[in-house]
N, C-alpha and C. Protein backbone atom coordinates (compact mmCIF):
# COMPACT_ATOMS: atom_id res chain seq x y z
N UNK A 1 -24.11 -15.64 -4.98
CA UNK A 1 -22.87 -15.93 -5.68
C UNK A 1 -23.12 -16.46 -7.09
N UNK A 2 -24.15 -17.12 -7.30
CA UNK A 2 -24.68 -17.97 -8.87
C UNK A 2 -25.66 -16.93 -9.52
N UNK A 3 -25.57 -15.86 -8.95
CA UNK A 3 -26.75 -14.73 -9.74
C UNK A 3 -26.01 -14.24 -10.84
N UNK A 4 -24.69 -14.08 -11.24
CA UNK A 4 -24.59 -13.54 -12.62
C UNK A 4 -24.33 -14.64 -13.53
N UNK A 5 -24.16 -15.66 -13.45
CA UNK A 5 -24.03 -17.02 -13.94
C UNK A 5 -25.36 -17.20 -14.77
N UNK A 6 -26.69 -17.37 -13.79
CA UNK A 6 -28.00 -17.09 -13.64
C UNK A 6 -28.43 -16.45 -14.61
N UNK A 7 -28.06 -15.24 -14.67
CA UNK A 7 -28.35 -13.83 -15.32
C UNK A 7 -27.47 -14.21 -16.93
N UNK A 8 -26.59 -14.38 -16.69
CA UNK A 8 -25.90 -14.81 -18.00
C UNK A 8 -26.49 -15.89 -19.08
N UNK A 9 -26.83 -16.93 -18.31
CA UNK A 9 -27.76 -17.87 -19.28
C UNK A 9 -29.09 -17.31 -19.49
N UNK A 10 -29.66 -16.59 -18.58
CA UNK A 10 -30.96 -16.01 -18.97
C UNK A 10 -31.19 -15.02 -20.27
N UNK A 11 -29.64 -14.26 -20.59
CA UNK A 11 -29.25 -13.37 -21.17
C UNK A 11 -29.42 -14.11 -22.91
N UNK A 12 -28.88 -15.64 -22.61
CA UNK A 12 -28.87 -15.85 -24.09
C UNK A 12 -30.25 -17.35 -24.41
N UNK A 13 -30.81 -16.90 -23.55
CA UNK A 13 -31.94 -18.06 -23.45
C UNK A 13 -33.41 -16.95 -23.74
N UNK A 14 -33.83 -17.81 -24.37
CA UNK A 14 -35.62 -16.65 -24.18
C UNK A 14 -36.13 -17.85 -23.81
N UNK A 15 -35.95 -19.10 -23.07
CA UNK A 15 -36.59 -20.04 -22.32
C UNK A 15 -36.33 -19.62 -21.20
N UNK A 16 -37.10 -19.43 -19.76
CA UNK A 16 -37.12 -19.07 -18.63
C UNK A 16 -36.53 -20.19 -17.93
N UNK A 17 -35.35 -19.98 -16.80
CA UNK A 17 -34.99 -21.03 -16.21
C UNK A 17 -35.65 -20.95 -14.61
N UNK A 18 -35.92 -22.24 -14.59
CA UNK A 18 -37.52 -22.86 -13.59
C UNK A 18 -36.20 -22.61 -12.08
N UNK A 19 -37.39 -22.30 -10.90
CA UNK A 19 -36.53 -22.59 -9.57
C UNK A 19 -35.81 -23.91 -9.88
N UNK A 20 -36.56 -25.14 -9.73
CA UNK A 20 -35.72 -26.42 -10.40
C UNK A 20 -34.57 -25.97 -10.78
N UNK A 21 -34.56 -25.74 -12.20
CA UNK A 21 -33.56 -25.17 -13.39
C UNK A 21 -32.23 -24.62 -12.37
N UNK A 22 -32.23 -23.54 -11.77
CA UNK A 22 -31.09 -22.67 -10.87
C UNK A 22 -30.29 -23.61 -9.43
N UNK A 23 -31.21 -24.69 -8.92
CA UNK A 23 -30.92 -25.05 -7.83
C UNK A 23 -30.18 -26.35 -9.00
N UNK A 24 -30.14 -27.10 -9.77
CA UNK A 24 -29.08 -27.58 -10.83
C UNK A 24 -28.30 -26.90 -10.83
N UNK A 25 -28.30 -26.23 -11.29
CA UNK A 25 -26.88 -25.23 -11.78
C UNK A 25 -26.19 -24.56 -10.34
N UNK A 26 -26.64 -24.44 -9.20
CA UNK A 26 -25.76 -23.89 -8.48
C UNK A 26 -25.38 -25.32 -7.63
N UNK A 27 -25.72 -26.40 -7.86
CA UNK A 27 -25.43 -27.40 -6.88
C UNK A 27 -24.39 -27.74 -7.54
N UNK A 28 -24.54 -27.74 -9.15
CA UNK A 28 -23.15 -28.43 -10.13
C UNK A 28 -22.13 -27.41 -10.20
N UNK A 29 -22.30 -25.88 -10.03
CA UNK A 29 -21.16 -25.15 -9.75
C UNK A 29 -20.21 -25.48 -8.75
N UNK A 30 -19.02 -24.99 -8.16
CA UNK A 30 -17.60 -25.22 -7.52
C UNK A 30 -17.22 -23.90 -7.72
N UNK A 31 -17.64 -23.10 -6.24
CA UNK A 31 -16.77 -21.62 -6.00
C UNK A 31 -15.28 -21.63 -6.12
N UNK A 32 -14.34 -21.81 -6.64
CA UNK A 32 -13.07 -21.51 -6.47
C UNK A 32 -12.32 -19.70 -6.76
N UNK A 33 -11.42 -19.30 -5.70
CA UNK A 33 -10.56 -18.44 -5.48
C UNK A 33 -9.37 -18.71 -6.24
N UNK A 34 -8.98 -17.87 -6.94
CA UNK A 34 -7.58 -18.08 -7.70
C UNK A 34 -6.68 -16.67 -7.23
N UNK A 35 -5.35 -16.88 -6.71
CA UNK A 35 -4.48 -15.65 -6.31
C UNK A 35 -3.73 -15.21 -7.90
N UNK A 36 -3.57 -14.04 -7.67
CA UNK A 36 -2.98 -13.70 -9.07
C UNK A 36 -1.28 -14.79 -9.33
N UNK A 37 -1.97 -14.82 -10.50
CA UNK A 37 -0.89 -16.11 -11.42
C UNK A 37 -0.75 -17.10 -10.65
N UNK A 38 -1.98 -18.03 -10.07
CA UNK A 38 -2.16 -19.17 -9.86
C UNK A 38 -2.98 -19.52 -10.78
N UNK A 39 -2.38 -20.84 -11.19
CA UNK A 39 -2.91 -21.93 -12.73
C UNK A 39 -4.17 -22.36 -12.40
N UNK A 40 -4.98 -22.19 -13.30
CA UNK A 40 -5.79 -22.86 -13.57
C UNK A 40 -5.96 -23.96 -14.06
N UNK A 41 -5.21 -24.51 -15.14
CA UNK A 41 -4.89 -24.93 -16.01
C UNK A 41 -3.55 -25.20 -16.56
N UNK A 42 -2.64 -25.74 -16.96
CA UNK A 42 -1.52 -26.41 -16.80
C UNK A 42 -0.33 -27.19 -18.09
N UNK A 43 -0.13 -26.88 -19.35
CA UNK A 43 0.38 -27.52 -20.48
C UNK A 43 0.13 -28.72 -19.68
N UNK A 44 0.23 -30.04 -20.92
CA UNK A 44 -0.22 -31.18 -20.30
C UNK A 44 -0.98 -31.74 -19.54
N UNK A 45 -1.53 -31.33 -19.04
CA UNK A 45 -2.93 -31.89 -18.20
C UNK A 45 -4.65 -31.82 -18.68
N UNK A 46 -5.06 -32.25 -18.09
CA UNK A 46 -6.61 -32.18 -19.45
C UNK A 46 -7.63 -31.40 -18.53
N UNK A 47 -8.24 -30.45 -19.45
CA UNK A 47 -8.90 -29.71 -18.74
C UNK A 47 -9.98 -30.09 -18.25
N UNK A 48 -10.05 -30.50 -16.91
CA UNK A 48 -11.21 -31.14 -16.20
C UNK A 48 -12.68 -30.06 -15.81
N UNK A 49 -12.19 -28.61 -15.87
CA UNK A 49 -13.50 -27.88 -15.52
C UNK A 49 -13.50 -26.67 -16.64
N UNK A 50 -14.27 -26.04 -16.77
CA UNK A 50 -14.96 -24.80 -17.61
C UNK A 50 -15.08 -23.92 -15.99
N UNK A 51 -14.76 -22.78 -16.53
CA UNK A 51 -14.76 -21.56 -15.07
C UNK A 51 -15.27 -20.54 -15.72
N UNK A 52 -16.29 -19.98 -15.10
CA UNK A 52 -16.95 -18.64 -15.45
C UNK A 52 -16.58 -17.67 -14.19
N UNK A 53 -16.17 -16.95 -14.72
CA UNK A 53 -15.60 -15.48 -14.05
C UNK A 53 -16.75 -14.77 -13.48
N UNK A 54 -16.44 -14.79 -12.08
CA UNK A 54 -17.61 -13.79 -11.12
C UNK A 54 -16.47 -12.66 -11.17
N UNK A 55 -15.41 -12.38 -10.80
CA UNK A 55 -14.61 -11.55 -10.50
C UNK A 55 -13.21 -11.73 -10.70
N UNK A 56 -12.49 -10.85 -11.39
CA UNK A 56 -11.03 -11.09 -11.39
C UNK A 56 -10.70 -11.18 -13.48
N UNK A 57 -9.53 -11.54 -13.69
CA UNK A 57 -9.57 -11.54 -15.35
C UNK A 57 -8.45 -13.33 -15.34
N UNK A 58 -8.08 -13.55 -16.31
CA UNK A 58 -7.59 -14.85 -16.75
C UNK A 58 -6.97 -14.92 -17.94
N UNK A 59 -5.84 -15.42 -18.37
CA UNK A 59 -5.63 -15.47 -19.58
C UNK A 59 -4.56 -16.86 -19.79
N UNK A 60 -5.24 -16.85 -21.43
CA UNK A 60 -5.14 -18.83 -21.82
C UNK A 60 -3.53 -18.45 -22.84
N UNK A 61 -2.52 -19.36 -22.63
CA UNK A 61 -1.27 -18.98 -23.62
C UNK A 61 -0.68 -20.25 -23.98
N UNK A 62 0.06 -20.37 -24.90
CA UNK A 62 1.36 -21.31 -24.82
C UNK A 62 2.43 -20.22 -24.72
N UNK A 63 3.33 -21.23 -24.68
CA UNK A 63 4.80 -20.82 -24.79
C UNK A 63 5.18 -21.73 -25.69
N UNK A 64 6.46 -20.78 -26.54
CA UNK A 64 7.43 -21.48 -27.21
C UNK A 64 8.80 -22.50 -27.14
N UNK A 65 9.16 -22.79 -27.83
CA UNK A 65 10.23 -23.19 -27.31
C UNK A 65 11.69 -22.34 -26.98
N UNK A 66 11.38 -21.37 -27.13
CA UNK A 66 12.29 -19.87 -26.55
C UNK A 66 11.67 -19.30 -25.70
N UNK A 67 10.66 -20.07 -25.33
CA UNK A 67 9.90 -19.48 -23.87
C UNK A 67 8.87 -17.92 -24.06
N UNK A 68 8.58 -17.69 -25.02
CA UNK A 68 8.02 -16.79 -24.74
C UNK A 68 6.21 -17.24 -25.54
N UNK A 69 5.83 -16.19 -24.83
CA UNK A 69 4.17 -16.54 -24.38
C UNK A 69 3.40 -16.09 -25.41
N UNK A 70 2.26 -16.51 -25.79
CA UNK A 70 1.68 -16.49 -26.97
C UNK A 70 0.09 -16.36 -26.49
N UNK A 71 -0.46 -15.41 -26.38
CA UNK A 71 -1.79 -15.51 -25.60
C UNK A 71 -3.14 -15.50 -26.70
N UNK A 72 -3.77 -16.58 -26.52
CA UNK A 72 -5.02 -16.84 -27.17
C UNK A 72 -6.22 -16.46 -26.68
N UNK A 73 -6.50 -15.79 -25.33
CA UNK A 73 -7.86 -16.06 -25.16
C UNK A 73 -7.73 -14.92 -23.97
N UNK A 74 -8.20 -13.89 -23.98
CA UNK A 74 -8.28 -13.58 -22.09
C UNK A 74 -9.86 -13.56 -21.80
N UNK A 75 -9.69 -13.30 -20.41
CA UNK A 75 -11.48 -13.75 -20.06
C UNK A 75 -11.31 -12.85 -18.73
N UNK A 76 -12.49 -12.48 -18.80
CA UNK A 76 -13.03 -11.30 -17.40
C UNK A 76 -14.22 -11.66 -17.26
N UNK A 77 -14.46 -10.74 -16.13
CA UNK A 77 -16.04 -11.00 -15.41
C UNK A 77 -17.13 -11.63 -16.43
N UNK A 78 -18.08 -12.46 -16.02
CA UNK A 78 -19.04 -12.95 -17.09
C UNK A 78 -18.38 -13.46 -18.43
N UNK A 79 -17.62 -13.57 -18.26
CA UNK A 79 -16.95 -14.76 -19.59
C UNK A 79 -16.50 -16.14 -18.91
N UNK A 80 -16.18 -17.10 -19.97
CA UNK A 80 -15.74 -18.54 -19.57
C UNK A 80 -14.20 -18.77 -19.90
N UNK A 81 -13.69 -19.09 -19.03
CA UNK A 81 -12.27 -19.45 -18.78
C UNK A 81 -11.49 -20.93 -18.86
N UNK A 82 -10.90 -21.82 -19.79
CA UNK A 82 -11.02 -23.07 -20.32
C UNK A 82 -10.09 -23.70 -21.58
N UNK A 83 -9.72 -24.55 -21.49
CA UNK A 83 -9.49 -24.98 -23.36
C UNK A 83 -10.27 -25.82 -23.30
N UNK A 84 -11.12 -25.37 -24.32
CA UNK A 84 -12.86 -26.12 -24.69
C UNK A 84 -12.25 -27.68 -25.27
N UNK A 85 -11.01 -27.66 -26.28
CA UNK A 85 -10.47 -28.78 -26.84
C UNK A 85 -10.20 -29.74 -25.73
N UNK A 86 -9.27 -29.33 -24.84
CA UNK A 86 -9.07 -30.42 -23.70
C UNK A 86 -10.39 -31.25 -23.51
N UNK A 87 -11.13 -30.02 -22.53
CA UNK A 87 -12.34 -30.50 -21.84
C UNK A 87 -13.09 -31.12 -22.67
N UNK A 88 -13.49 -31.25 -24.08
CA UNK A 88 -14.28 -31.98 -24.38
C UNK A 88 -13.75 -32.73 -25.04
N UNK A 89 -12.02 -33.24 -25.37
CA UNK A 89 -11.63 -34.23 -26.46
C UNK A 89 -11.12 -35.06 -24.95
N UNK A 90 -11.26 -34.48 -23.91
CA UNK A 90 -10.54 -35.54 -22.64
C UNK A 90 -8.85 -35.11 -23.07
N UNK A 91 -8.27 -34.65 -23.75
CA UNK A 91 -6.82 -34.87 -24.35
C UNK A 91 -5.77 -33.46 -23.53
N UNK A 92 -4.57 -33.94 -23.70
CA UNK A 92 -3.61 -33.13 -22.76
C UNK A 92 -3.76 -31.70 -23.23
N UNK A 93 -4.11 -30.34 -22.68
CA UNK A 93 -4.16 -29.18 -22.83
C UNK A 93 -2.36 -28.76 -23.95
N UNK A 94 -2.80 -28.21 -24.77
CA UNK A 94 -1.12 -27.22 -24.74
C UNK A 94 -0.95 -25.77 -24.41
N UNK A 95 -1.98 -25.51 -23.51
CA UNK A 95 -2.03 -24.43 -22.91
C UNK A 95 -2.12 -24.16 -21.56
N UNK A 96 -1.49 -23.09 -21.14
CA UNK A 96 -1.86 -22.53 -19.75
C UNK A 96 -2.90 -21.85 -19.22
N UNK A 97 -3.48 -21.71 -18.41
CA UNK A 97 -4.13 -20.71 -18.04
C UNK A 97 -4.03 -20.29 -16.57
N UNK A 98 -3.93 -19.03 -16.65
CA UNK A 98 -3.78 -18.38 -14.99
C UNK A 98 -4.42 -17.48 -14.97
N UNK A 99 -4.55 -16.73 -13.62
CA UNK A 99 -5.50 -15.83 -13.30
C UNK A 99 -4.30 -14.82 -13.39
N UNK A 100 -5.06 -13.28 -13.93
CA UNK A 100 -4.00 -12.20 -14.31
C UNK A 100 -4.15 -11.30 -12.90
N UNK A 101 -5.74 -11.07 -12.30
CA UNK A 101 -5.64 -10.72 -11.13
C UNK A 101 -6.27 -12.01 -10.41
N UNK A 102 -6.24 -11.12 -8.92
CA UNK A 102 -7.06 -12.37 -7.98
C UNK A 102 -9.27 -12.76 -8.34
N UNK A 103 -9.13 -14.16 -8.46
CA UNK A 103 -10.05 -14.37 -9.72
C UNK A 103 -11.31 -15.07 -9.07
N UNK A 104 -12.14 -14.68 -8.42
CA UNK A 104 -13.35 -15.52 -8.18
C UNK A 104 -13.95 -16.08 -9.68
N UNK A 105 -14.50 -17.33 -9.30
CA UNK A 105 -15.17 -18.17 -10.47
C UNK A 105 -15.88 -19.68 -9.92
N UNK A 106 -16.92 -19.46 -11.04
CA UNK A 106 -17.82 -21.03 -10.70
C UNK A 106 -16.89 -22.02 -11.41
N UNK A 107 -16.63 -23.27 -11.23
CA UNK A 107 -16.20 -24.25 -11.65
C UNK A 107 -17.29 -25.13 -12.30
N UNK A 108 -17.51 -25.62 -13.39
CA UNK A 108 -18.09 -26.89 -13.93
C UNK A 108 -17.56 -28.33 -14.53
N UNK A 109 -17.41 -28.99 -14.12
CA UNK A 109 -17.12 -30.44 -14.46
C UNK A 109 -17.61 -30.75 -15.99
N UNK A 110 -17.35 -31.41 -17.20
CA UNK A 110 -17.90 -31.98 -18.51
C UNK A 110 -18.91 -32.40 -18.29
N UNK A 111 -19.17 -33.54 -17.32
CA UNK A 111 -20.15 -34.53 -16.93
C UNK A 111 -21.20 -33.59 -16.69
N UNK A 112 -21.02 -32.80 -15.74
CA UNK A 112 -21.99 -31.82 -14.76
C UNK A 112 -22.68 -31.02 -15.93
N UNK A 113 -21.93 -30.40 -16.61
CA UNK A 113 -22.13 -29.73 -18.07
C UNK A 113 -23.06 -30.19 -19.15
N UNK A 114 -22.45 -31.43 -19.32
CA UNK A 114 -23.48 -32.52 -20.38
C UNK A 114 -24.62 -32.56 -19.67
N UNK A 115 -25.05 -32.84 -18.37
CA UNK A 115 -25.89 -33.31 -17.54
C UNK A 115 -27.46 -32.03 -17.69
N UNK A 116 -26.54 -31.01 -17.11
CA UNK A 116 -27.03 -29.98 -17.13
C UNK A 116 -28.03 -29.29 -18.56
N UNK A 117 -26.88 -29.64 -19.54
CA UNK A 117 -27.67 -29.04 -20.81
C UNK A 117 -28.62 -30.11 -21.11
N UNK A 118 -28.62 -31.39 -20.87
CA UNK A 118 -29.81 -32.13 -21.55
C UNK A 118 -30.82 -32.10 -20.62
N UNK A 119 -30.71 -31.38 -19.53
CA UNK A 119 -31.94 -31.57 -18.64
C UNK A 119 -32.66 -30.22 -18.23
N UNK A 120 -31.85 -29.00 -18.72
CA UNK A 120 -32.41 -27.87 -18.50
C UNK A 120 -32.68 -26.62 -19.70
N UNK A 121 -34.18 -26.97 -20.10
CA UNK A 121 -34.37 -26.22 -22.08
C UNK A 121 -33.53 -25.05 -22.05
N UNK A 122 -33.28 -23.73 -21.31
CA UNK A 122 -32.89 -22.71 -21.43
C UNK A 122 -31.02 -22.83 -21.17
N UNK A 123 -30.54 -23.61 -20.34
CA UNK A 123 -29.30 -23.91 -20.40
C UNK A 123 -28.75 -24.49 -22.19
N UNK A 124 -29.45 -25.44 -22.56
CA UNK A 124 -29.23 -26.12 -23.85
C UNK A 124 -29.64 -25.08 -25.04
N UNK A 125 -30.80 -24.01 -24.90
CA UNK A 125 -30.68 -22.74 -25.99
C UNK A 125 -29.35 -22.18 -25.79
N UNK A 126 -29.45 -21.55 -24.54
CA UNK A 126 -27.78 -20.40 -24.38
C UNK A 126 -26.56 -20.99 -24.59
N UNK A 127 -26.23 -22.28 -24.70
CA UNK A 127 -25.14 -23.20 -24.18
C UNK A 127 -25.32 -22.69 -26.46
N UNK A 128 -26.07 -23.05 -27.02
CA UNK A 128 -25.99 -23.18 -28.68
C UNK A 128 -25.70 -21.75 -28.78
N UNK A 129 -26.24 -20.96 -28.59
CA UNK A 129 -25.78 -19.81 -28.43
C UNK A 129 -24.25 -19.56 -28.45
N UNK A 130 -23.92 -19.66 -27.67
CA UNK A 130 -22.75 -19.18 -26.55
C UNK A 130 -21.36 -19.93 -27.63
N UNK A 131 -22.21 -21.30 -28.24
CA UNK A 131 -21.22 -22.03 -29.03
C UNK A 131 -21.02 -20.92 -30.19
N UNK A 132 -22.15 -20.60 -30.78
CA UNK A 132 -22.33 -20.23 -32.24
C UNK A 132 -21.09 -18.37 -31.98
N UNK A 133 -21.90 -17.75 -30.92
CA UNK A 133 -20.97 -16.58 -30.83
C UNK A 133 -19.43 -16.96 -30.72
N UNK A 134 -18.80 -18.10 -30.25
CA UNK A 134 -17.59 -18.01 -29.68
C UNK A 134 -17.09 -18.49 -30.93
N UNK A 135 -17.58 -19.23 -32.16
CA UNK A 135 -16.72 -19.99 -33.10
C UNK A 135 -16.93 -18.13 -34.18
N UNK A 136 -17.91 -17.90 -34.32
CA UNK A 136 -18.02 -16.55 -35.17
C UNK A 136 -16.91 -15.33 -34.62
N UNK A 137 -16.61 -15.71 -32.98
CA UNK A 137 -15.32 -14.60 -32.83
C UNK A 137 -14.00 -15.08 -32.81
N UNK A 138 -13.94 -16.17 -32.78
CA UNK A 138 -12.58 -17.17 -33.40
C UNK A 138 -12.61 -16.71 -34.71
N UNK A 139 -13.19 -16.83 -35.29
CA UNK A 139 -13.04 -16.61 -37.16
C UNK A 139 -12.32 -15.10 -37.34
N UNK A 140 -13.62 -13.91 -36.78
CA UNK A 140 -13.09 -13.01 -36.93
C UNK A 140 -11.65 -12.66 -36.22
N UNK A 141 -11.31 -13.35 -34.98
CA UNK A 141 -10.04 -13.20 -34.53
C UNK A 141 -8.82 -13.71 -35.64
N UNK A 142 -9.22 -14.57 -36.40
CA UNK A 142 -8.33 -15.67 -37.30
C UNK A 142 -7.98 -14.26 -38.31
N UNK A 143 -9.10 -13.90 -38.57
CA UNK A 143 -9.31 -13.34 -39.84
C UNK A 143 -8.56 -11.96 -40.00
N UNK A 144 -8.42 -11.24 -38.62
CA UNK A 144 -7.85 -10.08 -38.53
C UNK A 144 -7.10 -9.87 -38.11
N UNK A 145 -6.05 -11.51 -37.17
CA UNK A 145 -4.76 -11.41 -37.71
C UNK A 145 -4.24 -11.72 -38.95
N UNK A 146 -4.73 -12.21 -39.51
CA UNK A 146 -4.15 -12.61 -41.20
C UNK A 146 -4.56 -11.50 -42.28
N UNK A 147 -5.41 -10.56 -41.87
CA UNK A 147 -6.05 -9.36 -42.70
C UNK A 147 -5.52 -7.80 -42.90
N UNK A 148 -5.44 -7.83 -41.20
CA UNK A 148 -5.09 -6.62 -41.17
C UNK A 148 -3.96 -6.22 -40.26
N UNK A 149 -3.87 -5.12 -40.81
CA UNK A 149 -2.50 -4.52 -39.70
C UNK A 149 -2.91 -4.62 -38.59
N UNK A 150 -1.17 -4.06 -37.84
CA UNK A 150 -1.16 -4.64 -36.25
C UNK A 150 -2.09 -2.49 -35.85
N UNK A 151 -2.13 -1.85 -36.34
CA UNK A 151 -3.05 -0.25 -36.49
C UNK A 151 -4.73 -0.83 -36.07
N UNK A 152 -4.88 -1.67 -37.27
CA UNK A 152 -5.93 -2.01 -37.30
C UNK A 152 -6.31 -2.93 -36.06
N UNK A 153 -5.79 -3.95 -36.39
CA UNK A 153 -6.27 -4.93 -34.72
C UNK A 153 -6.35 -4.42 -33.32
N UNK A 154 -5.02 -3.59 -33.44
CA UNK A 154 -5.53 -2.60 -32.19
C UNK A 154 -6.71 -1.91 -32.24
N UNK A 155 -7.26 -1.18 -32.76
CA UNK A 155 -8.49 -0.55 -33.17
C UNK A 155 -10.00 -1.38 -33.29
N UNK A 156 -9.69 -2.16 -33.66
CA UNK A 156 -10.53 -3.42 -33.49
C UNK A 156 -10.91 -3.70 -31.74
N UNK A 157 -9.61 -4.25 -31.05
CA UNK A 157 -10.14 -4.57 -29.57
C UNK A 157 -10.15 -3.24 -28.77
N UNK A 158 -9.71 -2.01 -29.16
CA UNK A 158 -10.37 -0.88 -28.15
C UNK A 158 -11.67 -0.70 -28.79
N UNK A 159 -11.89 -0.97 -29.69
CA UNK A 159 -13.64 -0.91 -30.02
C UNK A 159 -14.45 -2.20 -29.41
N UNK A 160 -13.93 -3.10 -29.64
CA UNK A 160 -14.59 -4.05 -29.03
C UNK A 160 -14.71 -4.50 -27.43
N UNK A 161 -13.46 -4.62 -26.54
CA UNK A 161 -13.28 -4.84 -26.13
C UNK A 161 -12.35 -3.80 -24.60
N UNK A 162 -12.91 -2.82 -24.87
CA UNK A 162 -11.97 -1.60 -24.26
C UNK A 162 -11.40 -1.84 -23.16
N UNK A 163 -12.00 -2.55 -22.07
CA UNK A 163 -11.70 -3.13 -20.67
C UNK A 163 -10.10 -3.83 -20.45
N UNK A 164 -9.97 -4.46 -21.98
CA UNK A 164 -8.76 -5.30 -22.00
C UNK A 164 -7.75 -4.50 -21.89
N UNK A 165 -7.71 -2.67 -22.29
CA UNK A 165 -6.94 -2.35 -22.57
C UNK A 165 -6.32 -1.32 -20.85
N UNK A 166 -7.56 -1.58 -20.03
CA UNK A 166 -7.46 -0.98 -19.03
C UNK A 166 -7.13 -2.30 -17.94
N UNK A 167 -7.57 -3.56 -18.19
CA UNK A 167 -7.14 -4.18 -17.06
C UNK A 167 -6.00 -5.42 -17.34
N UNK A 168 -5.61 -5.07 -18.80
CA UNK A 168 -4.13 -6.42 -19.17
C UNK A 168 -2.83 -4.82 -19.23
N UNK A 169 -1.54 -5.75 -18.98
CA UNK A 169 -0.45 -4.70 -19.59
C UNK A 169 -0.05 -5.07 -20.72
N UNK A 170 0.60 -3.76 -20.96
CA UNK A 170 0.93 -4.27 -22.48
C UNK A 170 1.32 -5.03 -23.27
N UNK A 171 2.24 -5.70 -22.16
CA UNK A 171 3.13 -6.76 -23.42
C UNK A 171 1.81 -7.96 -23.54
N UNK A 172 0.73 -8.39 -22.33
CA UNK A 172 -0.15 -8.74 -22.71
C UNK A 172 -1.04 -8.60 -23.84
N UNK A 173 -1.28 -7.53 -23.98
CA UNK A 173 -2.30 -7.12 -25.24
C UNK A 173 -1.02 -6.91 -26.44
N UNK A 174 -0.14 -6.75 -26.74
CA UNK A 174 0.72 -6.94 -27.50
C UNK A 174 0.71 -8.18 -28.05
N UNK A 175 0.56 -9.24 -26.80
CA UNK A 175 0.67 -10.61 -27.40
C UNK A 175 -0.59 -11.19 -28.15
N UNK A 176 -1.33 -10.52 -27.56
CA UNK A 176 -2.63 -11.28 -27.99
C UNK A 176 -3.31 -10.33 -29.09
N UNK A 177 -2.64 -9.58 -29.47
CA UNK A 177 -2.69 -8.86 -30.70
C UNK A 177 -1.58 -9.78 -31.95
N UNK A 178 -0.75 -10.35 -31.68
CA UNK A 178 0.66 -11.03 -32.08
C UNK A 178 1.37 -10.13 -32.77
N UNK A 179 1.68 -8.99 -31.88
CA UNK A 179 3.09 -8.21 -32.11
C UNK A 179 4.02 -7.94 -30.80
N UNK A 180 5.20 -7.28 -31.20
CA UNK A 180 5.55 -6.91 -30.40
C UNK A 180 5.14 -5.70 -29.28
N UNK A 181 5.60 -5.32 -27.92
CA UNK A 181 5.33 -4.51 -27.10
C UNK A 181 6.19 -3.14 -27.98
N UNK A 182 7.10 -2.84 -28.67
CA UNK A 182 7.67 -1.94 -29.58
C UNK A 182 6.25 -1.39 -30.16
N UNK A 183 5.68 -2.42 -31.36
CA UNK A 183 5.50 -1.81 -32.48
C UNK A 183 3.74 -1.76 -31.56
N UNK A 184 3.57 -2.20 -30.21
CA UNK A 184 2.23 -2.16 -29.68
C UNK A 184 2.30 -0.22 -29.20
N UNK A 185 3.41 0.28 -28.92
CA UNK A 185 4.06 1.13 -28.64
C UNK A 185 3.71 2.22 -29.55
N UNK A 186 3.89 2.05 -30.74
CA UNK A 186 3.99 2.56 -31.83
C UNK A 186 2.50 3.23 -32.12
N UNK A 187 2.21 1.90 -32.40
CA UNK A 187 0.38 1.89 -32.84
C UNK A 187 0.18 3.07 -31.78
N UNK A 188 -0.18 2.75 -30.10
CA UNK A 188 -0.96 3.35 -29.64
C UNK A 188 -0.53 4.97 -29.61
N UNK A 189 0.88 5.44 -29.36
CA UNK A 189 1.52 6.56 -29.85
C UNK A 189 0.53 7.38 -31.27
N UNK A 190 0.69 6.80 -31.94
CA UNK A 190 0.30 7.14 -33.41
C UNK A 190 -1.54 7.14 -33.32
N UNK A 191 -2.61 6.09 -32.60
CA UNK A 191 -3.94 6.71 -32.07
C UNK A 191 -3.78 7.63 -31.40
N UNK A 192 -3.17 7.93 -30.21
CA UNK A 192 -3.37 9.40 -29.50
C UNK A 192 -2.98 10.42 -30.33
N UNK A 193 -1.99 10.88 -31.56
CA UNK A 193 -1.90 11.69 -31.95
C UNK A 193 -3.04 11.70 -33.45
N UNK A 194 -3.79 11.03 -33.38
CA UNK A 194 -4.87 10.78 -34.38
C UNK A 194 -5.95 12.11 -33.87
C-alpha cells in the first residue's frame, strides 16, 4: 500500500531511502478511504493532515458568497491533496476539499511530517524538491491566468495535464481554468475543429 508513496520520494531524491527510512514513513502514514464528495477538508477548520493519493482524484475550492465554487488545486493518483497554508500556519482553512471520485490515500500529520524530514536525508531532498516544483507551478498557474486567454489555458492543461480533462467534468475544468462552462464550450468546440 506505501509502495507508490515510496517510489514517489525515491523519484525526487537521488539519496536512497534505507529499510529504516520506509518502515518511518509507513508507520507515520494513515490509510484513509474517502466516498465520492466526502470532505476532506472543511472551510474553517485547520488542516491537520497532507494526503497523497494512491487512488481516486480530489479537488481544493472556495465558494463565494453567491455560492459558487472556485477551484484551485485538483490532485490525482501520486499527487498531494491539502491547504499547505492551513497545515503549516495551524490557521482556519478557506477552503474545501473533497474527493471527486472514491479516493484511497496516505494521511500525514505536520508533526509526523516535520519528524520525518529531519530524520530521513532522502525524504528532506524530495520534500525541497517537491516545494521548489509546486511554488514554480503556482507562478506559472498565476501567470497564465493573468496572461493568457481562456484558448490558451485550455491548451496549456491538455498539454500538461491531459488526465484532468478525462477524469474532472466540465464545469470543473471550466472552473479551474476561471471561466465559464459556455465559453469552456466554446474553446474546446473551436480545438476540435482546429
Amino acid at each position: 500500500m506505501h509502495e507508490p508513496l515510496l517510489k514517489y520520494i525515491q523519484n525526487y531524491s537521488a539519496t536512497p531511502l534505507t529499510e529504516g527510512d520506509m518502515r518511518m514513513i509507513e508507520e507515520a502514514c494513515i490509510f484513509k478511504r474517502f466516498r465520492k464528495r466526502q470532505y476532506f477538508l472543511q472551510e474553517g477548520e485547520v488542516c491537520k493532515y497532507l494526503a497523497f493519493i494512491l487512488k481516486g482524484a480530489m479537488r481544493q475550492y472556495s465558494v463565494d458568497e453567491k455560492g459558487t465554487e472556485h477551484i484551485v488545486y485538483l490532485s490525482i493518483e501520486n499527487w498531494w491533496a491539502g491547504d499547505r497554508e492551513s497545515h503549516t500556519m495551524l490557521t482556519p482553512s478557506r477552503y474545501f476539499i473533497d474527493a471527486w471520485e472514491e479516493t484511497d490515500a496516505l494521511l500525514i500529520t505536520r508533526a509526523d511530517s516535520i519528524k520525518l524530514i529531519d530524520s530521513i536525508p532522502a525524504l528532506k531532498e524530495a520534500s525541497k524538491k517537491m516545494d521548489e516544483k509546486n511554488a514554480f507551478a503556482l507562478l506559472n498557474r498565476v501567470n497564465a491566468n493573468i496572461s493568457l486567454s481562456a484558448e490558451q489555458r485550455y491548451a496549456e492543461l491538455e498539454k500538461k495535464y491531459p488526465e484532468f480533462l478525462q477524469r474532472f467534468p466540465q464545469h470543473i475544468i471550466a472552473s479551474y481554468l476561471g471561466i465559464t462552462k459556455e465559453t469552456l464550450s466554446r474553446v474546446r468546440n473551436r480545438a476540435v475543429k482546429k
